[in-house]
Protein backbone atom coordinates (compact mmCIF):
# COMPACT_ATOMS: atom_id res chain seq x y z
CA UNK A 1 -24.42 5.78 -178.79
CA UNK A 2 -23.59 1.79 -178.55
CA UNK A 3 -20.23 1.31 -179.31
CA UNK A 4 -19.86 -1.69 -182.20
CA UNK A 5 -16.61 -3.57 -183.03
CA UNK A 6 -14.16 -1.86 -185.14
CA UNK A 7 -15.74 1.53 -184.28
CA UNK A 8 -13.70 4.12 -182.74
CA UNK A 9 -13.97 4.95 -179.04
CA UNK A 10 -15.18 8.48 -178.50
CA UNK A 11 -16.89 8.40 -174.83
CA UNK A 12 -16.85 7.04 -171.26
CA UNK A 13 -19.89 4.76 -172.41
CA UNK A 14 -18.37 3.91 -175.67
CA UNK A 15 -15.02 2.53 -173.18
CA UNK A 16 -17.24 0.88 -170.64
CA UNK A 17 -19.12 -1.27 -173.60
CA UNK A 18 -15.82 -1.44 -175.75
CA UNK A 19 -14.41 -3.25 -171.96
CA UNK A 20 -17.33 -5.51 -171.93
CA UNK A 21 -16.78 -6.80 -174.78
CA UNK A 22 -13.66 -7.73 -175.00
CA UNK A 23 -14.24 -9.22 -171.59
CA UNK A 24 -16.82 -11.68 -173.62
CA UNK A 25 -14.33 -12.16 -176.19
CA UNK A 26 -11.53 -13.12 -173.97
CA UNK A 27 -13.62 -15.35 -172.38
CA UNK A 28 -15.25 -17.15 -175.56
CA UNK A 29 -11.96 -17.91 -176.59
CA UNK A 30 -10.85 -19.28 -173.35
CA UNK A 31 -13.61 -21.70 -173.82
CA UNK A 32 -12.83 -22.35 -177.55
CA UNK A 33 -8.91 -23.24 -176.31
CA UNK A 34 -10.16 -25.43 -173.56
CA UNK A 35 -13.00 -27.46 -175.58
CA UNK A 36 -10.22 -27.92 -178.08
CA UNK A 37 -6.82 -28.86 -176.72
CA UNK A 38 -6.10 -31.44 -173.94
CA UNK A 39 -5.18 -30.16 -170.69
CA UNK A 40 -3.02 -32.47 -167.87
CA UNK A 41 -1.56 -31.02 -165.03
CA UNK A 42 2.00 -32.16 -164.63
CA UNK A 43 4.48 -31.43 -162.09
CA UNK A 44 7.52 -33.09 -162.03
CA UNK A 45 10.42 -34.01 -159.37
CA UNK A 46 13.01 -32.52 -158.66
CA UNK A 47 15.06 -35.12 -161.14
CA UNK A 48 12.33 -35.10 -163.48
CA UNK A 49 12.83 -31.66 -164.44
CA UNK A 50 16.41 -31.82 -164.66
CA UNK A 51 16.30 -34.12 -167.10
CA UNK A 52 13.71 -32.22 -169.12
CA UNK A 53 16.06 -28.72 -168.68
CA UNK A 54 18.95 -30.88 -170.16
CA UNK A 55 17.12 -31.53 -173.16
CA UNK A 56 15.19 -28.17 -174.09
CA UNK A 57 16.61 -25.63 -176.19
CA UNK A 58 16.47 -23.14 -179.37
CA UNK A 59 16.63 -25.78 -181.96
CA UNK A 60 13.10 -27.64 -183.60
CA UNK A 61 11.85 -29.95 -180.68
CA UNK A 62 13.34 -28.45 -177.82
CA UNK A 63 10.32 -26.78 -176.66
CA UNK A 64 8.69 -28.82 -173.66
CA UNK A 65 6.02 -30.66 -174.99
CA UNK A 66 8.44 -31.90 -177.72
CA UNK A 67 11.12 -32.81 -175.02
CA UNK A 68 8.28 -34.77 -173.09
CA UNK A 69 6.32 -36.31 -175.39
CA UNK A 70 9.83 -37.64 -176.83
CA UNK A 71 10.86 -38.93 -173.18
CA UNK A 72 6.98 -40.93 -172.66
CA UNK A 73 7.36 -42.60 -176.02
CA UNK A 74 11.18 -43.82 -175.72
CA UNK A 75 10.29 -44.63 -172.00
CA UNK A 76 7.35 -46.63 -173.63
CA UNK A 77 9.87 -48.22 -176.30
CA UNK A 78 7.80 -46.33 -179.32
CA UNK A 79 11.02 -44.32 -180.17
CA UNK A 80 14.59 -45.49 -180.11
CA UNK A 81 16.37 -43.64 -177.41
């Protein structure tokens, strides 16, 4: 039998094909993610990431990217600080 998405798994063979694909899958989307969001490395000093820490928090734009993106545009004099 060849196992087919949303099919129950019933043997060894059935696991082995069900693990395959969802090894493709994972993968496709990993491709997706990368063709469609912007990636950069960043990895900042020691006072660098003190300052972001001070600033993140459970409140709407505390996440990191928020807190970041906030410090590169007042830094650039696009926000007011």
């Amino acid at each position: 039998m060849t196992w087919q998405p949303g099919q129950p798994i019933v043997s060894a063979s059935d696991d082995a094909e069900w693990r395959a694909w969802r090894k493709a899958q994972k993968r496709e989307q990993q491709r997706y993610r990368r063709s469609v969001y912007r990636r950069i490395d960043y990895y900042p000093s020691d006072e660098a990431q003190a300052l972001i820490d001070a600033r993140t928090g459970n409140h709407a734009g505390g996440d990191y990217s928020s807190v970041i993106d906030r410090l590169i545009l007042t830094a650039a004099g696009e926000l007011p600080e």
